[in-house]
Protein backbone atom coordinates (compact mmCIF):
# COMPACT_ATOMS: atom_id res chain seq x y z
CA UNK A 1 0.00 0.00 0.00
CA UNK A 2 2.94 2.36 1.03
CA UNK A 3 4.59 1.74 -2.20
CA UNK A 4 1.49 2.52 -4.22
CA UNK A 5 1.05 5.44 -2.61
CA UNK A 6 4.19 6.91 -2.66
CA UNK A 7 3.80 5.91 -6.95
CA UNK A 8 0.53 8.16 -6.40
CA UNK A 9 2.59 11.10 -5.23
CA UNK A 10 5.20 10.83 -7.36
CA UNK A 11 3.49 10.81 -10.53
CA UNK A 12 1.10 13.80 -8.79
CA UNK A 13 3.91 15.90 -7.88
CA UNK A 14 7.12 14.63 -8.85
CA UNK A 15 10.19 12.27 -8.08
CA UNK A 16 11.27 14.51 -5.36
CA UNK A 17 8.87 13.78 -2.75
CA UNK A 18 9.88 11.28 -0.62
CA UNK A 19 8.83 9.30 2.82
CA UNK A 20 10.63 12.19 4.44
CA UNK A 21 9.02 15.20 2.31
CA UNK A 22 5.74 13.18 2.83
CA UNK A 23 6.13 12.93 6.60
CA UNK A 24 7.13 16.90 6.74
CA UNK A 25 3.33 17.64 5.10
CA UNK A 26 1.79 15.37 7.49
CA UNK A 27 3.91 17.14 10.87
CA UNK A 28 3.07 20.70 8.99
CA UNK A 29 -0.56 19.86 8.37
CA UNK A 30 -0.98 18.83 12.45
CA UNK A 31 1.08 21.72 13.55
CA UNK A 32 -1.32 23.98 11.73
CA UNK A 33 -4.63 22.00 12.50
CA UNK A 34 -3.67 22.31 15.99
CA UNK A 35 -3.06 26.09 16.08
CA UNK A 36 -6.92 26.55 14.35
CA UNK A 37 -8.34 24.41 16.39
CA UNK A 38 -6.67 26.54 19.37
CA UNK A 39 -7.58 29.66 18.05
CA UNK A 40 -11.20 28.85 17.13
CA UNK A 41 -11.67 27.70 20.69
CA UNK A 42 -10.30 31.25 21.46
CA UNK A 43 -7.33 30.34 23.67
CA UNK A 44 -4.14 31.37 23.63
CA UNK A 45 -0.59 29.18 23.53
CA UNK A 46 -0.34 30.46 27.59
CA UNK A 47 -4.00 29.34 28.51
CA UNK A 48 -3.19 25.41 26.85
CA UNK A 49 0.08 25.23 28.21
CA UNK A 50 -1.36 26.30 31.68
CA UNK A 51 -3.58 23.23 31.18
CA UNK A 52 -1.63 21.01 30.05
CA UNK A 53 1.18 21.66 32.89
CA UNK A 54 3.52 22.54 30.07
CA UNK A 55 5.05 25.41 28.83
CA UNK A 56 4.45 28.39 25.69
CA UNK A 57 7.21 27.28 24.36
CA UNK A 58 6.14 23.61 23.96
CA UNK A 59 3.10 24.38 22.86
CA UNK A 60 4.81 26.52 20.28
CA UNK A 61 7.15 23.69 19.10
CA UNK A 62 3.74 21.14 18.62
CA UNK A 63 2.33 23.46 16.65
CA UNK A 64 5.12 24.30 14.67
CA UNK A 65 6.86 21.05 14.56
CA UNK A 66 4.55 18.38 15.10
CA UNK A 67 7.50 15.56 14.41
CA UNK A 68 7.45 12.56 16.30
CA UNK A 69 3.99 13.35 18.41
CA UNK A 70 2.14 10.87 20.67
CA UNK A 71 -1.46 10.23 19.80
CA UNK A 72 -1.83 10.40 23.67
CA UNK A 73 -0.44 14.42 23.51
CA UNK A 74 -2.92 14.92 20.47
CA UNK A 75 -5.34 13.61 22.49
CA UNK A 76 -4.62 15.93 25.49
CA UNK A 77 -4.41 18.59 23.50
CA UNK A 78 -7.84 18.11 22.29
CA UNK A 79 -8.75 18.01 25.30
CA UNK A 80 -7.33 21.30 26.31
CA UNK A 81 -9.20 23.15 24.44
CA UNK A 82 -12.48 21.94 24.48
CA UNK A 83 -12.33 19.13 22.00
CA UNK A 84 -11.86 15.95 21.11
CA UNK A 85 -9.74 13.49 18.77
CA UNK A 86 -10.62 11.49 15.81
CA UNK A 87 -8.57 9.90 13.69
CA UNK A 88 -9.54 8.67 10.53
CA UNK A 89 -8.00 6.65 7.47
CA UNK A 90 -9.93 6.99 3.82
């Protein structure tokens, strides 16, 4: 499946994009997710961080950076602000 895929995205959007160009997207697209979902909850990076015992900067970085992320910090996230987490494969 991973191999057909990755055929898919090549011939969509070239040769160059690769696992690790794929798996930059995917971080990029949470990071950014997570920051709208923040600010339509109106809360700010302080008020989450507050709740989640953590710090601005953290919060900053998962937003940002979303490398490497446990589904159990997405999911307390969520919860920070009101929400919750669904993950879903088409």
């Amino acid at each position: 499946v991973q191999k057909t895929y990755l055929h898919y995205l090549s011939k969509k959007w070239g040769a160059a994009h690769t696992y690790s160009n794929l798996f930059r997207r995917i971080e990029f697209k949470i990071g950014v997710m997570l920051r709208q979902a923040r600010e339509a909850a109106g809360l700010t990076q302080e008020i989450v961080a507050k709740e989640l015992q953590t710090t601005k900067s953290a919060i900053s970085r998962l937003e940002s950076h979303a490398e490497n992320v446990r589904l159990s910090t997405l999911r307390k996230y969520a919860q920070a602000i009101g929400k919750s987490l669904h993950i879903q494969i088409d």
